[in-house]
C-alpha atoms as a PDB file:
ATOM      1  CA  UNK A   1     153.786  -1.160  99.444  1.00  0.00           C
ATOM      2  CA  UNK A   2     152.356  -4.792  99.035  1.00  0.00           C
ATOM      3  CA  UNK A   3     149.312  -2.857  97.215  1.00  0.00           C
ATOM      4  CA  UNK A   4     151.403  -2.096  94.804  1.00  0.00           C
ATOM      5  CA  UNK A   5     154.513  -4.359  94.922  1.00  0.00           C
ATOM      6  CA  UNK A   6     151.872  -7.784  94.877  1.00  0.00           C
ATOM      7  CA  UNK A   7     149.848  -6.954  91.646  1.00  0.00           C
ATOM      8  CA  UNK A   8     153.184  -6.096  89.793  1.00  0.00           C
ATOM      9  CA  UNK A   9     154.252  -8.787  90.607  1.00  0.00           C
ATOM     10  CA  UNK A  10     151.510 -11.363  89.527  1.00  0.00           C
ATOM     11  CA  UNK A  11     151.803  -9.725  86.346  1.00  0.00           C
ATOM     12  CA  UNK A  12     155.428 -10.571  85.689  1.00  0.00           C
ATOM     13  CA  UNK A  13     154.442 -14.167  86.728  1.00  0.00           C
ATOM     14  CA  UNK A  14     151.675 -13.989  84.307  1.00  0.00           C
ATOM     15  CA  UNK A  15     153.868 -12.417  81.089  1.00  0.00           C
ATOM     16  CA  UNK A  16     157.218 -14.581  82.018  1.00  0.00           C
ATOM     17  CA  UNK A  17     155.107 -17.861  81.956  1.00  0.00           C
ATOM     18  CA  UNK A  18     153.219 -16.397  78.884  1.00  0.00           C
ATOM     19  CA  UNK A  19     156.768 -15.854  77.255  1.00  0.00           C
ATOM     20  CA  UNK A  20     157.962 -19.403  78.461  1.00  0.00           C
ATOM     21  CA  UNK A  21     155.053 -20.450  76.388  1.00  0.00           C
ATOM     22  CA  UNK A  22     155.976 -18.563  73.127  1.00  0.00           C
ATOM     23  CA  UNK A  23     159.395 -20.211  73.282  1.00  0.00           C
ATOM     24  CA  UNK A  24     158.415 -23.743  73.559  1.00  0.00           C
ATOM     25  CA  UNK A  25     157.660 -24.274  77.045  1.00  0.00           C
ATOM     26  CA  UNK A  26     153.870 -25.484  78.134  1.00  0.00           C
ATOM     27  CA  UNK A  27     152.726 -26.849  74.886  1.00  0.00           C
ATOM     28  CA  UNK A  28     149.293 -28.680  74.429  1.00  0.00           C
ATOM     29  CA  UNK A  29     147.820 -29.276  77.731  1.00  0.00           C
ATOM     30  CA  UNK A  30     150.888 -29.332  79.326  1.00  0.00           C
ATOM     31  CA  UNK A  31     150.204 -26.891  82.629  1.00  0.00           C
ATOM     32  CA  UNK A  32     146.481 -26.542  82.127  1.00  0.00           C
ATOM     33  CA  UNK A  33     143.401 -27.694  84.357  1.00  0.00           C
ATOM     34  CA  UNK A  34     141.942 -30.457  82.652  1.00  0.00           C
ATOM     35  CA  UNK A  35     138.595 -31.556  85.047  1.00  0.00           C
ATOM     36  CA  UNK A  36     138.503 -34.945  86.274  1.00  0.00           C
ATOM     37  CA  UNK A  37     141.823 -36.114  84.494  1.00  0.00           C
ATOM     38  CA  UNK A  38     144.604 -36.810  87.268  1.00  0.00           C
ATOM     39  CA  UNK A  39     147.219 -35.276  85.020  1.00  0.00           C
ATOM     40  CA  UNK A  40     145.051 -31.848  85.121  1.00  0.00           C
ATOM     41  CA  UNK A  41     145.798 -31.376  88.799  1.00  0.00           C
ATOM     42  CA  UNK A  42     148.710 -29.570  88.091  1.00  0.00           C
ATOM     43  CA  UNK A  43     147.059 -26.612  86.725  1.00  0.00           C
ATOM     44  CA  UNK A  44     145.284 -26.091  89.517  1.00  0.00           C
ATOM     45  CA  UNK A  45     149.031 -24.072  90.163  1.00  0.00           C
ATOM     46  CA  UNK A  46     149.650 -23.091  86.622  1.00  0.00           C
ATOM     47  CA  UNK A  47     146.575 -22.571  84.753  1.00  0.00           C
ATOM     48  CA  UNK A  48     146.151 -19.412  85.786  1.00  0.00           C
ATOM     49  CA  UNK A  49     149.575 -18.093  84.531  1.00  0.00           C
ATOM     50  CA  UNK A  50     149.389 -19.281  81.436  1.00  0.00           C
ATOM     51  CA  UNK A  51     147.292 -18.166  78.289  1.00  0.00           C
ATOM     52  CA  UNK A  52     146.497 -18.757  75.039  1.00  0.00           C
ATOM     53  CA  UNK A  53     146.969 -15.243  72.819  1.00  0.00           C
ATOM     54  CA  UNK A  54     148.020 -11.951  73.525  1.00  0.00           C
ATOM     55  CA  UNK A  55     144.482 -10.200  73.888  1.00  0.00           C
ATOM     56  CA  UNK A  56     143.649 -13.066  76.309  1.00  0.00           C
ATOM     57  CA  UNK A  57     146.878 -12.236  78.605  1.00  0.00           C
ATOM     58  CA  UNK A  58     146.222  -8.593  77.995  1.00  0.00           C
ATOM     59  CA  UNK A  59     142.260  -9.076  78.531  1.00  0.00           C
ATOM     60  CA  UNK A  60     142.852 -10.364  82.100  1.00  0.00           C
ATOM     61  CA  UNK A  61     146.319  -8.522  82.919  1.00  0.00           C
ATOM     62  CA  UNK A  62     144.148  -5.449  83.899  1.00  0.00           C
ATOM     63  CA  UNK A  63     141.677  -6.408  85.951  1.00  0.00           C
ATOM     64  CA  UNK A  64     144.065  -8.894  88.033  1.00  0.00           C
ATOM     65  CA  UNK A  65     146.030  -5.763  88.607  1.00  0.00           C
ATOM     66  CA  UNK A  66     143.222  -3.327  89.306  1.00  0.00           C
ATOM     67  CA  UNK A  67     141.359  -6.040  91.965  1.00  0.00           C
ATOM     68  CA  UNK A  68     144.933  -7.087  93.473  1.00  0.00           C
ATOM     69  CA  UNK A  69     145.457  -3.676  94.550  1.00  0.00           C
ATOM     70  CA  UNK A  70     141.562  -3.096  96.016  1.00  0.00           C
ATOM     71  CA  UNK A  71     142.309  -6.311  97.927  1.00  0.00           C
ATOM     72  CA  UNK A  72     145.595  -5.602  99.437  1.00  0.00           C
ATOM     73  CA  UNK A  73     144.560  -1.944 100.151  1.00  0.00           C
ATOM     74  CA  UNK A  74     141.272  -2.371 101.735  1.00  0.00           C
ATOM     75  CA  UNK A  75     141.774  -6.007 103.679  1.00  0.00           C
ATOM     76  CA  UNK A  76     145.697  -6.080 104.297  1.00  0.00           C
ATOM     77  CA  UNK A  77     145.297  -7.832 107.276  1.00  0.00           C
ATOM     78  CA  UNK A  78     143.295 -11.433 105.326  1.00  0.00           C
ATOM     79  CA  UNK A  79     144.878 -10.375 101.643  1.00  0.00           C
ATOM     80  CA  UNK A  80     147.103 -13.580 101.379  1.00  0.00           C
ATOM     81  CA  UNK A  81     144.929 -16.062 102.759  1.00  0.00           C
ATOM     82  CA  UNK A  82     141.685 -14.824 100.665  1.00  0.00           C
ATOM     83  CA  UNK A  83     144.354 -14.629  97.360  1.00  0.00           C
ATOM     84  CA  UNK A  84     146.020 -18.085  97.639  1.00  0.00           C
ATOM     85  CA  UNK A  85     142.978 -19.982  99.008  1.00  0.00           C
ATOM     86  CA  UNK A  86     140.717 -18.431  96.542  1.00  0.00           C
ATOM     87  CA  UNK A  87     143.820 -19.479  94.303  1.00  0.00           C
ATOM     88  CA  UNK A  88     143.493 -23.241  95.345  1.00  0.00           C
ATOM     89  CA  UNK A  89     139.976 -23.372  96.085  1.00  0.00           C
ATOM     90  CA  UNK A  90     138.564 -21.970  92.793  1.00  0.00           C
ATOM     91  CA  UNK A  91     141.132 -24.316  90.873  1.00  0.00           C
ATOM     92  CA  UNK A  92     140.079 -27.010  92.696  1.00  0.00           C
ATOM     93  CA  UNK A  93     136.548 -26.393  91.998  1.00  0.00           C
ATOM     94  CA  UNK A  94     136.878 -26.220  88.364  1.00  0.00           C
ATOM     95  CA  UNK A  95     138.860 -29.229  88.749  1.00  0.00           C
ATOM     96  CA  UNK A  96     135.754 -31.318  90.162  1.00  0.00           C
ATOM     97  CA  UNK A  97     132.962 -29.619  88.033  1.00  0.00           C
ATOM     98  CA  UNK A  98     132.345 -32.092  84.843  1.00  0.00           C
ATOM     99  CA  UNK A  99     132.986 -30.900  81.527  1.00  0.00           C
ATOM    100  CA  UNK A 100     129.643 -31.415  79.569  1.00  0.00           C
ATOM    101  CA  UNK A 101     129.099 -29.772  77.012  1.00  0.00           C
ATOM    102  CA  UNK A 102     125.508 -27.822  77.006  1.00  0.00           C
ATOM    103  CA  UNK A 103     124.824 -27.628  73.765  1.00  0.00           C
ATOM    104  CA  UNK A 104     125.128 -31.829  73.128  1.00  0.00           C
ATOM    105  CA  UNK A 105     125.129 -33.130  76.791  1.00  0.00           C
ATOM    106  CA  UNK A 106     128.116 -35.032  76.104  1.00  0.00           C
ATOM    107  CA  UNK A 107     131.158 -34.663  77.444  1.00  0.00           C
ATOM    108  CA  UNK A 108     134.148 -32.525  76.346  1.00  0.00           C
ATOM    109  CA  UNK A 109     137.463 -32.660  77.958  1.00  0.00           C
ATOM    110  CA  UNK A 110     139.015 -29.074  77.433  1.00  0.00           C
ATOM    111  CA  UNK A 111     142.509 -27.502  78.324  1.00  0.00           C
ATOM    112  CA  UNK A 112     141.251 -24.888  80.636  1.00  0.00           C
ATOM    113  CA  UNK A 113     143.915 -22.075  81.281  1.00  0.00           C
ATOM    114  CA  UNK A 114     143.582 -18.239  81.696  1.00  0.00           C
ATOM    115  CA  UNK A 115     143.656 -15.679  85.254  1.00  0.00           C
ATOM    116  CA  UNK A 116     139.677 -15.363  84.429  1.00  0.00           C
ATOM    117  CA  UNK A 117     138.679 -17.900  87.182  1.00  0.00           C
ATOM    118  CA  UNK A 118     141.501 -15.175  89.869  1.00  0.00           C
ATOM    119  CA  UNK A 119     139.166 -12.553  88.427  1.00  0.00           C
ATOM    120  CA  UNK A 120     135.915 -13.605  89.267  1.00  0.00           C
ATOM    121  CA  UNK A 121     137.060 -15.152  92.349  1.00  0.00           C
ATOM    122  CA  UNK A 122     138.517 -11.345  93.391  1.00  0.00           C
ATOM    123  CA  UNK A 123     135.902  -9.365  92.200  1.00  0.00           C
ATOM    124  CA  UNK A 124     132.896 -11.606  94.014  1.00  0.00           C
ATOM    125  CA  UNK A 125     134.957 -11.282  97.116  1.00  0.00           C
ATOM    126  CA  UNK A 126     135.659  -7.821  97.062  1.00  0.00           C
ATOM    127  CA  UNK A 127     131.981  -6.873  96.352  1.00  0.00           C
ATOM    128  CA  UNK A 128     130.782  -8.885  98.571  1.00  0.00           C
ATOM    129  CA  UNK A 129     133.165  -7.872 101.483  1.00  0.00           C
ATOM    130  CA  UNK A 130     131.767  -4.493 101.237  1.00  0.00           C
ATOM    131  CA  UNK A 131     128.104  -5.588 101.437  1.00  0.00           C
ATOM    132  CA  UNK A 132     128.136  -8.145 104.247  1.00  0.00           C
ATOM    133  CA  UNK A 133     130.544  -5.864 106.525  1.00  0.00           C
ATOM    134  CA  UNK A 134     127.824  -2.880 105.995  1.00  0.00           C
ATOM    135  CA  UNK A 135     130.902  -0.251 106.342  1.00  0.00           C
ATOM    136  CA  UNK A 136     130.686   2.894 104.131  1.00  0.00           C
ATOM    137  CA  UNK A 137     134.280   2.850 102.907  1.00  0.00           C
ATOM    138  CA  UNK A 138     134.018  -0.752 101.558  1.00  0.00           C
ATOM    139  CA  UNK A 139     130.496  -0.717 100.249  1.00  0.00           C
ATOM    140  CA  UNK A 140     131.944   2.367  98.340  1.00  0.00           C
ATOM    141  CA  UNK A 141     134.714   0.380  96.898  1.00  0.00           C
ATOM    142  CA  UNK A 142     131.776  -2.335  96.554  1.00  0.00           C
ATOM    143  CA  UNK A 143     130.132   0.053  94.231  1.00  0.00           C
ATOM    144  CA  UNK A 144     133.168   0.702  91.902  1.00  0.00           C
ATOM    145  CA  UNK A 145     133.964  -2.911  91.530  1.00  0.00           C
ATOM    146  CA  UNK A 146     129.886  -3.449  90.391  1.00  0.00           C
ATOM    147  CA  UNK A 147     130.465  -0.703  88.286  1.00  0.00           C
ATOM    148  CA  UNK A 148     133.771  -1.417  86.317  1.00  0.00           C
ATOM    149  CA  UNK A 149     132.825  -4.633  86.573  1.00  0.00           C
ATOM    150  CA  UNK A 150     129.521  -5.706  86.752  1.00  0.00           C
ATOM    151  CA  UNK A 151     128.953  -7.080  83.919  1.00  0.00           C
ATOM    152  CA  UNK A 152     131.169  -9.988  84.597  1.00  0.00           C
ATOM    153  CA  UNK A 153     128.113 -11.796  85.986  1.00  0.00           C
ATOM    154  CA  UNK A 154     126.960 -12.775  82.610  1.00  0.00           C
ATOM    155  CA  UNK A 155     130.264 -14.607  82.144  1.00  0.00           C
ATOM    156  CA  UNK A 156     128.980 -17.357  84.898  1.00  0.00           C
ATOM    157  CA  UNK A 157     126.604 -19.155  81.769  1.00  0.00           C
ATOM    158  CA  UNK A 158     127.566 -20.792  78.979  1.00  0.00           C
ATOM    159  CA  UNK A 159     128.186 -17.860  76.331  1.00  0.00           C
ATOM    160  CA  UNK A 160     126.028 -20.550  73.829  1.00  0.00           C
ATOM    161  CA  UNK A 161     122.653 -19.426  75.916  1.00  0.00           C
ATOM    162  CA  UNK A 162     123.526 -16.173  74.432  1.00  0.00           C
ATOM    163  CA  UNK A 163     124.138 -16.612  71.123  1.00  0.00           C
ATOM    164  CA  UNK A 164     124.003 -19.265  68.286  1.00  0.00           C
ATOM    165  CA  UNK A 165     127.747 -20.083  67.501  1.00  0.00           C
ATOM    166  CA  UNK A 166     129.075 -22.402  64.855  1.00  0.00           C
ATOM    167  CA  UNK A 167     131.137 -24.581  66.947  1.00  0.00           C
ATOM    168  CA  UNK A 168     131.694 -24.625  70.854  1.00  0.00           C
ATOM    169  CA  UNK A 169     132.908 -21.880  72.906  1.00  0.00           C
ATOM    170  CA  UNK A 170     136.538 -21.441  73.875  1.00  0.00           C
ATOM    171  CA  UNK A 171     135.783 -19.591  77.346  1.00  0.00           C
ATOM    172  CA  UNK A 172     135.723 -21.460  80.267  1.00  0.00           C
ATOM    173  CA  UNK A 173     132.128 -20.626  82.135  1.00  0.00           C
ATOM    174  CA  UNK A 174     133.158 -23.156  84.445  1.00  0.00           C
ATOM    175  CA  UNK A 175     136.410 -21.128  85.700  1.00  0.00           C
ATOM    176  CA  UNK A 176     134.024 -17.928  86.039  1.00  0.00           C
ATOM    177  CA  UNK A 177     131.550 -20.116  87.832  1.00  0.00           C
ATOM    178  CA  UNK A 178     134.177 -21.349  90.061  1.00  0.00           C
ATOM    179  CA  UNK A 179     135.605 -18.050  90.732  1.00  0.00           C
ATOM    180  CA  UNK A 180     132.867 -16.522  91.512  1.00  0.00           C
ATOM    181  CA  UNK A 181     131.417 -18.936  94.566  1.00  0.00           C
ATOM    182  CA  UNK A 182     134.873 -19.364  95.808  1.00  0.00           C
ATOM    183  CA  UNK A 183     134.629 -15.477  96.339  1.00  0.00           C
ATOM    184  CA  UNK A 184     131.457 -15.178  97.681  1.00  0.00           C
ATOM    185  CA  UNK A 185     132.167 -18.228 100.337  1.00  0.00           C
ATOM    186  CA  UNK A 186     135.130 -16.206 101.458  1.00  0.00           C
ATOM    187  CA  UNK A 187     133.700 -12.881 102.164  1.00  0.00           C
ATOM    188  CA  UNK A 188     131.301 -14.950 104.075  1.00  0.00           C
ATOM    189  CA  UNK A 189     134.231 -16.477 106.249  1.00  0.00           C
ATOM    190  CA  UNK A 190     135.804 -13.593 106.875  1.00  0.00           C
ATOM    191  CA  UNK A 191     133.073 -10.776 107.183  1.00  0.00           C
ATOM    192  CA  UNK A 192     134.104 -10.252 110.384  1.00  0.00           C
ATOM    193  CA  UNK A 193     138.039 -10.383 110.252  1.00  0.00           C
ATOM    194  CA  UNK A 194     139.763  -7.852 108.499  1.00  0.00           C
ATOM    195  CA  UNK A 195     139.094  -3.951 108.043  1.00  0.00           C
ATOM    196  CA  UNK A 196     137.293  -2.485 111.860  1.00  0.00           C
ATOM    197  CA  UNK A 197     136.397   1.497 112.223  1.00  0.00           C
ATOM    198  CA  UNK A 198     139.334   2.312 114.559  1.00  0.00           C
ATOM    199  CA  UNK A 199     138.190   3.781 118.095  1.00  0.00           C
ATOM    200  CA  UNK A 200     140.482   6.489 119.804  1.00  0.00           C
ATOM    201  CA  UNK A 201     141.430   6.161 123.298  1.00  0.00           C
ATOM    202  CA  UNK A 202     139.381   9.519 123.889  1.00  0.00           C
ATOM    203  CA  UNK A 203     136.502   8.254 122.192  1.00  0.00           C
ATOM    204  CA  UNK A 204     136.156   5.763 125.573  1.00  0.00           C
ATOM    205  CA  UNK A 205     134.211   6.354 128.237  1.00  0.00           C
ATOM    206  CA  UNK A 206     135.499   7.527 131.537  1.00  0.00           C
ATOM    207  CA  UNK A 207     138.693   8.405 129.414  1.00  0.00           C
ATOM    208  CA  UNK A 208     140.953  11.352 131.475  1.00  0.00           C
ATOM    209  CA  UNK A 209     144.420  12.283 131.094  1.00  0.00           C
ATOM    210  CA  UNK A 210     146.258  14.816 133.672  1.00  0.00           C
ATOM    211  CA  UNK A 211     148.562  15.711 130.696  1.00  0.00           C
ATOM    212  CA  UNK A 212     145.204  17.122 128.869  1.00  0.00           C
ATOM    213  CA  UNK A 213     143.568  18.325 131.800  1.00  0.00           C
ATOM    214  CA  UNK A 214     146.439  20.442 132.917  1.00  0.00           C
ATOM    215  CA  UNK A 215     146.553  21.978 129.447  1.00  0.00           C
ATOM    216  CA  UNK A 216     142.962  22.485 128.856  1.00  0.00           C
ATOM    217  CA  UNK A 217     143.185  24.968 132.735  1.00  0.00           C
ATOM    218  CA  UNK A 218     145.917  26.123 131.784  1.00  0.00           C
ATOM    219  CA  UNK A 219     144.028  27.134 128.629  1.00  0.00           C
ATOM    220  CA  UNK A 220     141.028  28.606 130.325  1.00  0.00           C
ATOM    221  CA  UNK A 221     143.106  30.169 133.007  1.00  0.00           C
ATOM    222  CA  UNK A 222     144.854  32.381 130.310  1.00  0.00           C
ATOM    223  CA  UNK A 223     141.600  32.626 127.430  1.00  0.00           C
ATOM    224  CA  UNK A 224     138.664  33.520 130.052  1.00  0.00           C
ATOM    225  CA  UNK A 225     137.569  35.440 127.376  1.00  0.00           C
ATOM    226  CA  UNK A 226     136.725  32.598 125.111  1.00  0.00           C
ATOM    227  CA  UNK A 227     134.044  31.328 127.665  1.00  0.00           C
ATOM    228  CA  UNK A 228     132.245  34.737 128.566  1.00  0.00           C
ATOM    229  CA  UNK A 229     129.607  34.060 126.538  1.00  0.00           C
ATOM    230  CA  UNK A 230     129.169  30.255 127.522  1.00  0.00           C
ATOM    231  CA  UNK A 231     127.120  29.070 130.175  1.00  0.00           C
ATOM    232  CA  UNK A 232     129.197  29.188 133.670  1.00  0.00           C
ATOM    233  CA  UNK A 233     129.098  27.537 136.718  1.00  0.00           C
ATOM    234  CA  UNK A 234     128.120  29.053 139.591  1.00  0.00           C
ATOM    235  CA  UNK A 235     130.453  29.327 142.394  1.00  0.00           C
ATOM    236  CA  UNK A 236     130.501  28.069 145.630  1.00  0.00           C
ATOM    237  CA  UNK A 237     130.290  30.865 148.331  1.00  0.00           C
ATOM    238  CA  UNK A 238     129.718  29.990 152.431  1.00  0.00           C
ATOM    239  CA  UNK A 239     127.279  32.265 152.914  1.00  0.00           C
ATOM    240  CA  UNK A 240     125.083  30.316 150.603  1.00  0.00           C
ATOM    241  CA  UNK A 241     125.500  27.422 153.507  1.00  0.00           C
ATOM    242  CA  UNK A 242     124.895  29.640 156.315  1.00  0.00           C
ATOM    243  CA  UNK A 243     121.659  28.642 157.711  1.00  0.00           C
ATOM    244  CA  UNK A 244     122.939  25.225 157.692  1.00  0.00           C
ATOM    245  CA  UNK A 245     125.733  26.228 159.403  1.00  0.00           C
ATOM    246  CA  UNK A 246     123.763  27.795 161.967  1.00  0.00           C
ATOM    247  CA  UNK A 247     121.040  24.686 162.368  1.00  0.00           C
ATOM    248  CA  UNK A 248     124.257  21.989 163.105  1.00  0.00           C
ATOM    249  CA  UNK A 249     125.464  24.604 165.658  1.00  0.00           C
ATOM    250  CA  UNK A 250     122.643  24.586 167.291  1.00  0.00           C
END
């Protein structure tokens, strides 16, 4: 259920916050993660709820959802930790990384808001997961997330090395950045916690059970006919022992 019940409700967070904004509440900078400046701390906690349009809530509303529900489905057991200290961690990060901007050197102090930064941080994670545990299922679910989104590694770079704009980007390469090592560092951390191939008892060495046995005689006892044509064990008779018999009697 938390597959299901946690992405839902990120989302609410993520519209009621966006309709807090539309009525007044969180104007300006107010909320948002503003690098270097003290008073930009707090949006290390509330950046990522809050957004600037409606195709930039809807834009990231999807894939929050989508890599929520990979994350909760395929590592229940490190979900939380990996969600709210790739949460903190990537917010943090953007927090300390100084806003220059490329195309002048100088330096611009933005409002940074927007999930994009949960995104990254999610999707680099989950990939990555899959790859350093080396287990089929995951590197499968690996593959989809490289698929779908794959192309999400472009949005680590400045989108002015792309393309010649007229006046500074609006997208925060630094909250992709951010994301996306804070999600790499953590499948590194806990490669080797989470999702294990699961080992029946019988699968054990030396396993027996009397319960089985019993059955399985039983089973042969009353099906002989189901073994004619496999290979049998030959049984014991004395008289193959009698000339050792006779030589200890002697």
């Amino acid at each position: 259920m938390r597959s299901i019940l946690v992405p839902i409700i990120m989302l609410v967070l993520m519209w009621s916050f966006f309709l807090l904004q539309n009525i007044g509440f969180f104007q300006g900078c107010n909320g948002a993660l503003i690098p270097l400046m003290p008073e930009g701390l707090k949006g290390v906690l509330l950046a990522p709820l809050l957004h600037g349009s409606l195709d930039h809530i809807i834009g990231n509303s999807m894939p929050i959802a989508i890599l929520l529900f990979l994350l909760f489905e395929f590592y229940s057991k490190i979900a939380f930790r990996v969600f709210f200290i790739g949460w903190i961690a990537a917010g943090l990060l953007v927090w300390m990384l100084p806003p220059i901007d490329i195309t002048t050197g100088e330096w611009n102090y933005s409002c940074i808001i927007g999930a994009s930064g949960l995104v990254y941080m999610l999707a680099f994670f989950i990939f990555f997961s899959g790859v350093f545990r080396w287990n089929m299922k995951l590197l499968t679910i690996s593959m989809v997330v490289a698929l779908y989104y794959g192309s999400l590694i472009w949005g680590i770079f400045p989108e002015e090395f792309f393309s010649n704009l007229e006046e500074p980007s609006r997208i925060s390469w630094q909250s992709h950045l951010a994301g996306s090592i804070t999600g790499v560092i953590l499948s590194i951390i806990f490669r080797k916690i989470g999702d294990k191939k699961k080992k029946y008892i019988w699968e054990f060495p030396n396993y027996y059970n009397e319960k089985d046995d019993k059955i399985w005689q039983e089973y042969m006892a009353n099906h002989p006919e189901d073994f004619e044509e496999l290979p049998q064990l030959k049984q014991e008779s004395i008289w193959d022992y009698l000339d050792e018999i006779r030589k200890r009697e002697k």
